[in-house]
N, C-alpha and C. Protein backbone atom coordinates (compact mmCIF):
# COMPACT_ATOMS: atom_id res chain seq x y z
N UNK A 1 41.73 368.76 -4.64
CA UNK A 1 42.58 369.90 -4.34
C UNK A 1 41.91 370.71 -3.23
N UNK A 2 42.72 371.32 -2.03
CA UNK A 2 42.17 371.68 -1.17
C UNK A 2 41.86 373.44 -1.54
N UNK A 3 41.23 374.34 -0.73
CA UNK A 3 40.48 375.68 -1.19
C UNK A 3 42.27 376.07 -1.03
N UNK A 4 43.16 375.73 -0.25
CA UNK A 4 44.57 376.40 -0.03
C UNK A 4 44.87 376.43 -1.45
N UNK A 5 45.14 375.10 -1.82
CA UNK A 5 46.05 374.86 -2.77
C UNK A 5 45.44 375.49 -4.02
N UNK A 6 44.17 375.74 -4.13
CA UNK A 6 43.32 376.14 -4.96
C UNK A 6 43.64 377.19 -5.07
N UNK A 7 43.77 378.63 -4.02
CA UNK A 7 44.20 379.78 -3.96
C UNK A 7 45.17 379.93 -4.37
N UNK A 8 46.17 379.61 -4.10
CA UNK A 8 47.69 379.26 -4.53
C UNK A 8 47.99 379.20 -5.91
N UNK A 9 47.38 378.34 -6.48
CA UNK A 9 47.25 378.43 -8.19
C UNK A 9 46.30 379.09 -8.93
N UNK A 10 45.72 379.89 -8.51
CA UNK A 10 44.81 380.80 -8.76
C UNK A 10 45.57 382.24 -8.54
N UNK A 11 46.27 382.52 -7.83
CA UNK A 11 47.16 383.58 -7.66
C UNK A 11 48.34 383.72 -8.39
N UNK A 12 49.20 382.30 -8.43
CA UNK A 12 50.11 382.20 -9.15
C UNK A 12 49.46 382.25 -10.19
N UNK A 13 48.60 381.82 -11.19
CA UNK A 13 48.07 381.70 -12.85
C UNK A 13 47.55 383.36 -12.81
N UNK A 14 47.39 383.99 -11.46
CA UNK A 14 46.70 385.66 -12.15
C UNK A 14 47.95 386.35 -12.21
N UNK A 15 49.18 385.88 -11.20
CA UNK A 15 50.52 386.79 -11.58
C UNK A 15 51.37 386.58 -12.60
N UNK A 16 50.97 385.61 -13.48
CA UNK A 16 51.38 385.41 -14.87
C UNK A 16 50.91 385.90 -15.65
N UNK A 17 50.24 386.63 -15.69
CA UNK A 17 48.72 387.20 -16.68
C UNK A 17 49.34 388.36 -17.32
N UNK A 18 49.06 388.92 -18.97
CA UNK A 18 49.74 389.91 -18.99
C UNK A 18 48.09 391.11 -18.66
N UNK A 19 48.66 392.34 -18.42
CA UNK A 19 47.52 393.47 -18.61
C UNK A 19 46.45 393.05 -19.34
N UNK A 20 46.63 392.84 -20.31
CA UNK A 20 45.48 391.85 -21.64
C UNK A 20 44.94 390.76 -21.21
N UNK A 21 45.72 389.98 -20.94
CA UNK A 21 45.26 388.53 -20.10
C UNK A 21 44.08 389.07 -19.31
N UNK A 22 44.70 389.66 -18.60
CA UNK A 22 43.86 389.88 -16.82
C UNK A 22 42.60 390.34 -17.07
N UNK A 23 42.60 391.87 -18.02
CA UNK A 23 41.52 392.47 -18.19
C UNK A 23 40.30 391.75 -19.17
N UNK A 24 40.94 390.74 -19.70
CA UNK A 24 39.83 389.91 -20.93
C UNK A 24 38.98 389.16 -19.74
N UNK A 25 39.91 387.99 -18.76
CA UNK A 25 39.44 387.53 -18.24
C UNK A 25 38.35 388.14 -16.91
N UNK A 26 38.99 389.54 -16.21
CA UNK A 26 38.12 390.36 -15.67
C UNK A 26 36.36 390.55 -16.33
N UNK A 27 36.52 390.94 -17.50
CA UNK A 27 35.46 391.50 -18.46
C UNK A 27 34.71 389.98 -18.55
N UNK A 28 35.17 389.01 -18.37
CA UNK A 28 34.55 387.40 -19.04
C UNK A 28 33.36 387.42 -17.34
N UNK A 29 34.15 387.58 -15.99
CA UNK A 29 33.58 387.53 -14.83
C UNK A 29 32.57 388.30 -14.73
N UNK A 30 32.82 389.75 -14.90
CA UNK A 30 31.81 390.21 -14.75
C UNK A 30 30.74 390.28 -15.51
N UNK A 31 30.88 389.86 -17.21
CA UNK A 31 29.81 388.75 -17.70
C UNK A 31 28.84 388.01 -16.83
N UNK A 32 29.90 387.11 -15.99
CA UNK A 32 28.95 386.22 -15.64
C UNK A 32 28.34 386.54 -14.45
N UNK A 33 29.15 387.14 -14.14
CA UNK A 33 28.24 388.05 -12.92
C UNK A 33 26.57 388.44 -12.84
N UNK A 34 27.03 389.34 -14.09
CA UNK A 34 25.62 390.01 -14.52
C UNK A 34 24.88 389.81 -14.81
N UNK A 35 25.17 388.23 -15.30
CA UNK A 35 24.21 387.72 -16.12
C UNK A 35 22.77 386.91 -14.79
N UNK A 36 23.57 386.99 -13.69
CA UNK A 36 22.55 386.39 -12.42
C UNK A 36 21.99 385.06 -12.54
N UNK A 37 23.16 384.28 -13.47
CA UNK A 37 22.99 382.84 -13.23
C UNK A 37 23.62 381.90 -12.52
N UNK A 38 24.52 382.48 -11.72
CA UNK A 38 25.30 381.45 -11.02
C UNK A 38 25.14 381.42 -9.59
N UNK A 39 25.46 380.30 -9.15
CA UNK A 39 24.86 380.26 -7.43
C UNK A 39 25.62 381.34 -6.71
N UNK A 40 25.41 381.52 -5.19
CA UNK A 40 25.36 382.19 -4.43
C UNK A 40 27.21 382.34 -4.61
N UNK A 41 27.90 380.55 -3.81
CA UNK A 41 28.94 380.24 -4.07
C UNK A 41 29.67 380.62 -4.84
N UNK A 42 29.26 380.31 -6.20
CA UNK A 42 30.16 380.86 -7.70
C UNK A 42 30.27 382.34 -7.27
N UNK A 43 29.03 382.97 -7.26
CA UNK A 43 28.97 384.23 -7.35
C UNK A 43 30.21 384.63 -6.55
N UNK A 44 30.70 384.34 -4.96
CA UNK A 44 31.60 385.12 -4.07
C UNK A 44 32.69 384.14 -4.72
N UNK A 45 33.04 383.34 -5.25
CA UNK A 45 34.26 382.60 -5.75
C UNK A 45 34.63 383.36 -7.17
N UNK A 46 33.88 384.22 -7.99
CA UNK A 46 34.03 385.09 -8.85
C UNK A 46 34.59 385.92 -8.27
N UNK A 47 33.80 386.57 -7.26
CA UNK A 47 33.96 388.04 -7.19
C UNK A 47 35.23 388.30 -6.67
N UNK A 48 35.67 387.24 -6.21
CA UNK A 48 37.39 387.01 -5.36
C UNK A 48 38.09 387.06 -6.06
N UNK A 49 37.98 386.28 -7.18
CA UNK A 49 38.81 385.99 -8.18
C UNK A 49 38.93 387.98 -9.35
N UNK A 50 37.84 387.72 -8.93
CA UNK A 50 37.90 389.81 -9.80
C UNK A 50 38.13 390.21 -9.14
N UNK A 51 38.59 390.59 -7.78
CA UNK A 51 39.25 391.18 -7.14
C UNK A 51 40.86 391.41 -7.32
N UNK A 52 41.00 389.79 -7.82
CA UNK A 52 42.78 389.55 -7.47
C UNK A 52 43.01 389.90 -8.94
N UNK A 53 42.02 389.98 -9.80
CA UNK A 53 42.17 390.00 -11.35
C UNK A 53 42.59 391.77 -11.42
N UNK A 54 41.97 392.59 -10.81
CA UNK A 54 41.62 393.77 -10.51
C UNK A 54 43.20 394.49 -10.23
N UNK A 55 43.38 393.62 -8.93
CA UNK A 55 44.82 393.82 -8.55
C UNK A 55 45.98 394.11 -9.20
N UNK A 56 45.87 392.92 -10.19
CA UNK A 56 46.59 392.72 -10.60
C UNK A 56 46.76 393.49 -12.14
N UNK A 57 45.78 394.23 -12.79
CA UNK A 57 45.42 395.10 -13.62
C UNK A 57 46.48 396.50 -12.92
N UNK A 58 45.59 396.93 -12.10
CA UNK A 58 46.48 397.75 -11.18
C UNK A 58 47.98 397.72 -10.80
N UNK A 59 48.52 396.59 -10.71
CA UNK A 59 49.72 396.71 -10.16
C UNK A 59 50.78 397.06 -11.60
N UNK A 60 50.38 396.17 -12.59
CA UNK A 60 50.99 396.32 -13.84
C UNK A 60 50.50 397.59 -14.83
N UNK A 61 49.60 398.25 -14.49
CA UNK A 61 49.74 400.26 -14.75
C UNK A 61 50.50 400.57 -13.54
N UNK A 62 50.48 400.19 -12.77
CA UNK A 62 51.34 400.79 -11.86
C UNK A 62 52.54 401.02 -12.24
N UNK A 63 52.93 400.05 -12.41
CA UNK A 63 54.59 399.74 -13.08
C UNK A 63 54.77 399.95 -14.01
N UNK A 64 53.93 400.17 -15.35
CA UNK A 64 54.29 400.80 -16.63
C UNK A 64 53.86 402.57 -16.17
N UNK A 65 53.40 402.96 -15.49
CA UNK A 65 53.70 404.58 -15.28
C UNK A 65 55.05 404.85 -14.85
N UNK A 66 55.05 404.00 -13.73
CA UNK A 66 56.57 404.33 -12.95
C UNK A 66 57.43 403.82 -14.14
N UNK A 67 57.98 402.92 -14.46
CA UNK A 67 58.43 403.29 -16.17
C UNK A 67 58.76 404.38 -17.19
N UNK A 68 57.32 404.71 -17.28
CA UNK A 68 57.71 405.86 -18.02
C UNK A 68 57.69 407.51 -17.42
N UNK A 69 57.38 407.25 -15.59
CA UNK A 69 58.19 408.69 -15.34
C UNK A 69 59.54 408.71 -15.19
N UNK A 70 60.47 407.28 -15.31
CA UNK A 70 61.76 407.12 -15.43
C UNK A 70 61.91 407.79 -16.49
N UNK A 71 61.48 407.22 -17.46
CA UNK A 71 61.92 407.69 -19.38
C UNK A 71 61.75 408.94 -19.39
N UNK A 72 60.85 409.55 -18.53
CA UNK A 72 60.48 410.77 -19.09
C UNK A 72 61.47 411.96 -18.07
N UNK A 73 62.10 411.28 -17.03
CA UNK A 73 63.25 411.97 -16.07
C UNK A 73 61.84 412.52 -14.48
N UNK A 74 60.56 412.08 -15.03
CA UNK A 74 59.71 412.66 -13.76
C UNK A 74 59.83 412.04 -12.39
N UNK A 75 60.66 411.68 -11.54
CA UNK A 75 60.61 410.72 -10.77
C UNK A 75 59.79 411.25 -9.69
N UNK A 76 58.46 411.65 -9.84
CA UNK A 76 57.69 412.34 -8.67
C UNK A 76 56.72 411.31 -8.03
């Protein structure tokens, strides 16, 4: 599989993710992060991947606020 196609399903499998999903798997990375066992490579192929994990945490509070300043009539 090429690094494209790799990205590609790596993006698509994080925009399926629910809030829970994302943030378990976030918390699992930066585990391994910390732990300062993985090569240089892994390390920036993590940290990409917690980035988009990050994102995507973000985008879905995003959208459950805007949600509920609908419910709540706040549309500010």
């Amino acid at each position: 599989m090429s690094k494209v196609q790799k990205n590609v399903k790596d993006h698509d499998e994080i925009e399926a993710l629910s809030f829970e999903g994302a943030l378990t798997e976030l918390t699992g990375l930066v585990e391994q992060l910390e732990s300062g066992e993985m090569s240089l490579e892994d390390s920036v192929s993590s940290f990409e991947k917690g980035v988009k994990l990050s994102r995507r945490c973000e985008s879905l509070l995003d959208g459950a606020e805007q949600r509920l300043q609908i419910l709540n009539g706040n549309d500010e």
